[in-house]
Protein backbone atom coordinates (compact mmCIF):
# COMPACT_ATOMS: atom_id res chain seq x y z
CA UNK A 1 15.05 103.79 155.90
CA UNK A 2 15.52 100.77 154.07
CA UNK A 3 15.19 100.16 149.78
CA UNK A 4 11.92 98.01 150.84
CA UNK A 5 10.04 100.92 152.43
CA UNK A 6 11.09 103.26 149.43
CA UNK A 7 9.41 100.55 147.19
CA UNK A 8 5.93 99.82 149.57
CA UNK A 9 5.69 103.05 149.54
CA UNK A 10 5.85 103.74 145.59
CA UNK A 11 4.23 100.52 145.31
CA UNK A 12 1.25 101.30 147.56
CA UNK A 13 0.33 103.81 145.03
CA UNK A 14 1.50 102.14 141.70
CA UNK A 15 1.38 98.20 142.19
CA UNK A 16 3.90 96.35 140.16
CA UNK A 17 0.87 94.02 138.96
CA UNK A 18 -0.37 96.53 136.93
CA UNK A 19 2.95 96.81 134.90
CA UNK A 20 2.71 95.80 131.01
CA UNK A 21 4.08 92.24 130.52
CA UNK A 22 6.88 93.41 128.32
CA UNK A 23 7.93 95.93 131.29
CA UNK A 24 10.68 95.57 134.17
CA UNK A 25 9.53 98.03 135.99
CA UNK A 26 10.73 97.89 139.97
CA UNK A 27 14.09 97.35 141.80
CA UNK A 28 16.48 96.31 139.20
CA UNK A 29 19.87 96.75 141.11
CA UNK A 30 20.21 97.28 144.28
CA UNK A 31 19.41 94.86 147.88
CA UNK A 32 15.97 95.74 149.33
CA UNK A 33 17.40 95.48 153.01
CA UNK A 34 20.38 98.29 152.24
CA UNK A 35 19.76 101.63 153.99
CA UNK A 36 18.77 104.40 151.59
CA UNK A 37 18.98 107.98 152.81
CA UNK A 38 18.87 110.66 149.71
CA UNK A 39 17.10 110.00 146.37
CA UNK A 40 17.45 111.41 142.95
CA UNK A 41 13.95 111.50 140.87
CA UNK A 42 14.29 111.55 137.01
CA UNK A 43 12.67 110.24 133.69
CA UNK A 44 15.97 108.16 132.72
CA UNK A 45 19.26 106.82 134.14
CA UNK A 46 21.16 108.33 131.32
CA UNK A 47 23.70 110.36 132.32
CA UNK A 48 22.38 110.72 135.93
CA UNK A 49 24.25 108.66 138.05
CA UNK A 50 27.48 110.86 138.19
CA UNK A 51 25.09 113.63 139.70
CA UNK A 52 23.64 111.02 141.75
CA UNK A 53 26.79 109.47 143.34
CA UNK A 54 27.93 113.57 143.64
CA UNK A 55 24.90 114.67 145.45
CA UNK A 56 25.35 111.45 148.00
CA UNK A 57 22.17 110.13 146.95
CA UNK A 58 21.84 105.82 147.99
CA UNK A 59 18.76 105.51 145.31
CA UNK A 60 18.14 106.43 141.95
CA UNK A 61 14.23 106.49 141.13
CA UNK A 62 13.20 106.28 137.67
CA UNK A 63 10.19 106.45 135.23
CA UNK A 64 11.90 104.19 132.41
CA UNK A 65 13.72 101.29 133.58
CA UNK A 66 17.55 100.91 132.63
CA UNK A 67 17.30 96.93 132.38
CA UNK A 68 13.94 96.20 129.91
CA UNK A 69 15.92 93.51 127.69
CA UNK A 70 17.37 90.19 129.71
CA UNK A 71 21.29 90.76 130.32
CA UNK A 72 23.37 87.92 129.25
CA UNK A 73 26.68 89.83 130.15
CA UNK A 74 28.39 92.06 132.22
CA UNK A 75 31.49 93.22 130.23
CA UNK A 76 30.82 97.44 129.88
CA UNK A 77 30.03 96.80 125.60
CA UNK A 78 26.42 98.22 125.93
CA UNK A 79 25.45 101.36 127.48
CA UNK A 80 22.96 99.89 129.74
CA UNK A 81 25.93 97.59 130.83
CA UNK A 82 27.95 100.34 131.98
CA UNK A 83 25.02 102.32 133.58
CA UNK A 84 24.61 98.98 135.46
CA UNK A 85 27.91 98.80 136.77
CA UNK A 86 28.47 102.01 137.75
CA UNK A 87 25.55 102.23 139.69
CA UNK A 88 26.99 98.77 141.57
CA UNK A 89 30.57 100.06 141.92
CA UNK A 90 28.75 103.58 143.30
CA UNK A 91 26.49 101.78 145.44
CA UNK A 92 23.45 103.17 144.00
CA UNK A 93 20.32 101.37 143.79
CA UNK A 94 17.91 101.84 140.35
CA UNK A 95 14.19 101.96 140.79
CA UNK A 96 11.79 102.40 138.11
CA UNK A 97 7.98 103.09 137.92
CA UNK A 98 6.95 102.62 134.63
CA UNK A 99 3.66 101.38 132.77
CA UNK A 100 2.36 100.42 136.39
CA UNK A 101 2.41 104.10 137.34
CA UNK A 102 0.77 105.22 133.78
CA UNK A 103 -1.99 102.98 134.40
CA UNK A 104 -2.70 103.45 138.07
CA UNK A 105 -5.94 104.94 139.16
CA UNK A 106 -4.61 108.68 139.66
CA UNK A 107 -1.41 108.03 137.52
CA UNK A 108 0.39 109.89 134.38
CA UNK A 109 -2.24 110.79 131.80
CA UNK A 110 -4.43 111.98 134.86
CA UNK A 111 -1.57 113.94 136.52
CA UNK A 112 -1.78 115.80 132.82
CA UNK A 113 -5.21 116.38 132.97
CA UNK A 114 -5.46 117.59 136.08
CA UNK A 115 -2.56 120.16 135.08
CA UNK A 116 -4.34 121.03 131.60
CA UNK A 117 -7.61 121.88 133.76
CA UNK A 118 -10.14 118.74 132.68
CA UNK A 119 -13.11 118.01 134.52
CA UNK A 120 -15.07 114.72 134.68
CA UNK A 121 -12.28 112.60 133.34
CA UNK A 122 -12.14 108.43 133.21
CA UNK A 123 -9.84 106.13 131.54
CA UNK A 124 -9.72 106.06 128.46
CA UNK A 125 -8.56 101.91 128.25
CA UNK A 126 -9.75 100.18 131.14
CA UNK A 127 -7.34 97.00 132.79
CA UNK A 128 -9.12 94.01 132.71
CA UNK A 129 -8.59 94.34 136.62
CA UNK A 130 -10.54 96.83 137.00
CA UNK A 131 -10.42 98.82 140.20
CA UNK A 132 -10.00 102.59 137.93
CA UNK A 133 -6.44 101.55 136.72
CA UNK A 134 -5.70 101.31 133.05
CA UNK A 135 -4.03 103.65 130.78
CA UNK A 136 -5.25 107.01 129.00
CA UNK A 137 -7.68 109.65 130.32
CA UNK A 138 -10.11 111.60 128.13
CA UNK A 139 -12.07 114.64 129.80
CA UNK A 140 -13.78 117.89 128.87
CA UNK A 141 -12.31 121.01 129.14
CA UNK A 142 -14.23 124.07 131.61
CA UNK A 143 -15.42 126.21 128.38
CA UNK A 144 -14.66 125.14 124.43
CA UNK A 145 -11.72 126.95 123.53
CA UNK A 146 -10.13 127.69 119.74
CA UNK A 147 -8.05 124.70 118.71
CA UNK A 148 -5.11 127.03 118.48
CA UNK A 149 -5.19 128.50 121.85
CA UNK A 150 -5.97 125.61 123.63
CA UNK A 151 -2.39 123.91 121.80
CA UNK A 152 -1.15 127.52 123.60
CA UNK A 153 -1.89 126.88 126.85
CA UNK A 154 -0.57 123.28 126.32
CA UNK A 155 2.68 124.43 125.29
CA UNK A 156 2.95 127.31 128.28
CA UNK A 157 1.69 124.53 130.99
CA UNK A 158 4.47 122.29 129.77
CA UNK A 159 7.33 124.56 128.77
CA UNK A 160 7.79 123.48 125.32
CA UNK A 161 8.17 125.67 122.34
CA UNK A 162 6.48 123.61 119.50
CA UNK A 163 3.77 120.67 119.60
CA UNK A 164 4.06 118.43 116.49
CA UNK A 165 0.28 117.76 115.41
CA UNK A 166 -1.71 116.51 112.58
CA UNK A 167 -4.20 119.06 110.69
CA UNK A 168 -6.21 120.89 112.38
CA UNK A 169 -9.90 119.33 111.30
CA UNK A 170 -11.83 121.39 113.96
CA UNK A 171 -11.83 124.85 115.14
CA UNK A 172 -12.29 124.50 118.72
CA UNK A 173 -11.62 121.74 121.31
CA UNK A 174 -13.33 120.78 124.37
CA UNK A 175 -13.26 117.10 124.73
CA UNK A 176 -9.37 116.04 125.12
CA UNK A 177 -8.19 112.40 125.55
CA UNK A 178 -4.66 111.97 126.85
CA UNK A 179 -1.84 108.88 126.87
CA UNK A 180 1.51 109.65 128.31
CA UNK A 181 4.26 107.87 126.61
CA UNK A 182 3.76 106.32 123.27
CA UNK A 183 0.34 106.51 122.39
CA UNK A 184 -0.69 105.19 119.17
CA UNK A 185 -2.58 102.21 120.16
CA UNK A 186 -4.62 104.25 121.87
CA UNK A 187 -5.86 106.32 118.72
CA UNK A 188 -9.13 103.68 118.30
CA UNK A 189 -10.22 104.52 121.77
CA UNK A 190 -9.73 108.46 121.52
CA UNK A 191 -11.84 108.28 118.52
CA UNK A 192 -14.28 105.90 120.22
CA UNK A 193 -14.34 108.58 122.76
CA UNK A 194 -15.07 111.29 120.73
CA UNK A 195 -12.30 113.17 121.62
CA UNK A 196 -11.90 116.27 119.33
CA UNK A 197 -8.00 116.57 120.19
CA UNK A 198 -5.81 113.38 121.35
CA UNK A 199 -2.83 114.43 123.75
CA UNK A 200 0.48 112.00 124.09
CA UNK A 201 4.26 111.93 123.74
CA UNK A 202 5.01 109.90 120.83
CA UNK A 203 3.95 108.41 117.31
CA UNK A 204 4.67 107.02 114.22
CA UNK A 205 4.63 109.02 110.70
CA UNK A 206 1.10 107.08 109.98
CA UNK A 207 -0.07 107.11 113.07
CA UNK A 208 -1.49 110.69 112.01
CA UNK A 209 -3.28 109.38 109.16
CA UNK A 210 -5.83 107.37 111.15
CA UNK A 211 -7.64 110.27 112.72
CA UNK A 212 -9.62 110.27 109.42
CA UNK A 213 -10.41 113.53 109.84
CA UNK A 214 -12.08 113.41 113.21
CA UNK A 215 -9.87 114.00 115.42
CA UNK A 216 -6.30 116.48 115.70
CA UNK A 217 -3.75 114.61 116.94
């Protein structure tokens, strides 16, 4: 199989034109005619391509994209410098799905609301090009559950052992909106939503003061 199928095939499902204008998100090093036979799969290059290059694997498939800032050298003085050059002296190609796959119909945020058990869910912030894609999902739960159990079963589905949240303005939770990644713009449209709890991955100290009560974030 060639890098070019690997791509159609990611691309089939998460089209590069729905990527964010400051993104890079697609083949970044690498020829799309070389032969690819093993993959490795991760959130970030860092410190991945040793295992990579051990396990034999031709491809390295991302969420975040190494390059996202023009290079105007080559010279090993940055660490994204040296990731890219090991990866060319390795022979390892870098692939990365990033705000095209959050805001595919079917992508991220609906991947976690499918795994916290919502029902009825739509995007939360439609793309102009319509079609289902844009980012954020907000859905209702099966039955209203206690604000505190419902962070619970958050934290088991997920493996973590804290969630960082703002206060806790409501005692139970049923409609929950959701933004992979770094989702404070999207606080205007979980509110517009009605959402009583707003799910994502990162935010900014006053991020949680806009909630104005409303909403737990």
């Amino acid at each position: 199989m060639k890098i070019r199928d690997v791509a159609a095939a990611i691309e089939e499902f998460a089209p590069l034109g729905l990527q964010e204008s400051y993104d890079n998100a697609g083949l970044a090093v690498g020829r799309p005619d070389a032969e690819v036979h093993k993959a490795l799969l991760a959130v970030d290059v860092t410190e991945v391509i040793e295992e990579a290059a051990a396990e034999g694997c031709d491809i390295i498939i991302t969420h975040h994209p190494v390059i996202f800032h023009p290079l105007k050298r080559l010279n090993s003085a940055s660490y994204t410098e040296r990731c890219v050059e090991q990866a060319v002296r390795r022979g390892i190609a870098l692939y990365a799905a990033h705000t095209n796959l959050d805001s595919t119909p079917e992508g991220m945020s609906w991947r976690v609301g499918h795994m916290l058990g919502l029902e009825s869910m739509r995007v939360l912030e439609p793309a102009a090009a319509g079609g289902g894609a844009g980012f954020g999902v907000v859905g209702e739960l099966p039955t209203e559950l206690p604000t505190e159990e419902f962070m619970r079963h958050v934290m088991r589905r997920f493996c973590v052992q804290a969630l960082r949240h703002g206060d806790i303005v409501r005692p139970t939770v049923r409609r929950v909106a959701i933004c992979t990644g770094a989702g404070g713009s999207l606080i205007d449209e979980a509110l517009a939503a009605e959402a009583d709890i707003y799910l994502t991955a990162d935010l900014r100290y006053n991020d949680f003061m806009r909630h104005e009560g409303r909403m737990i974030l």
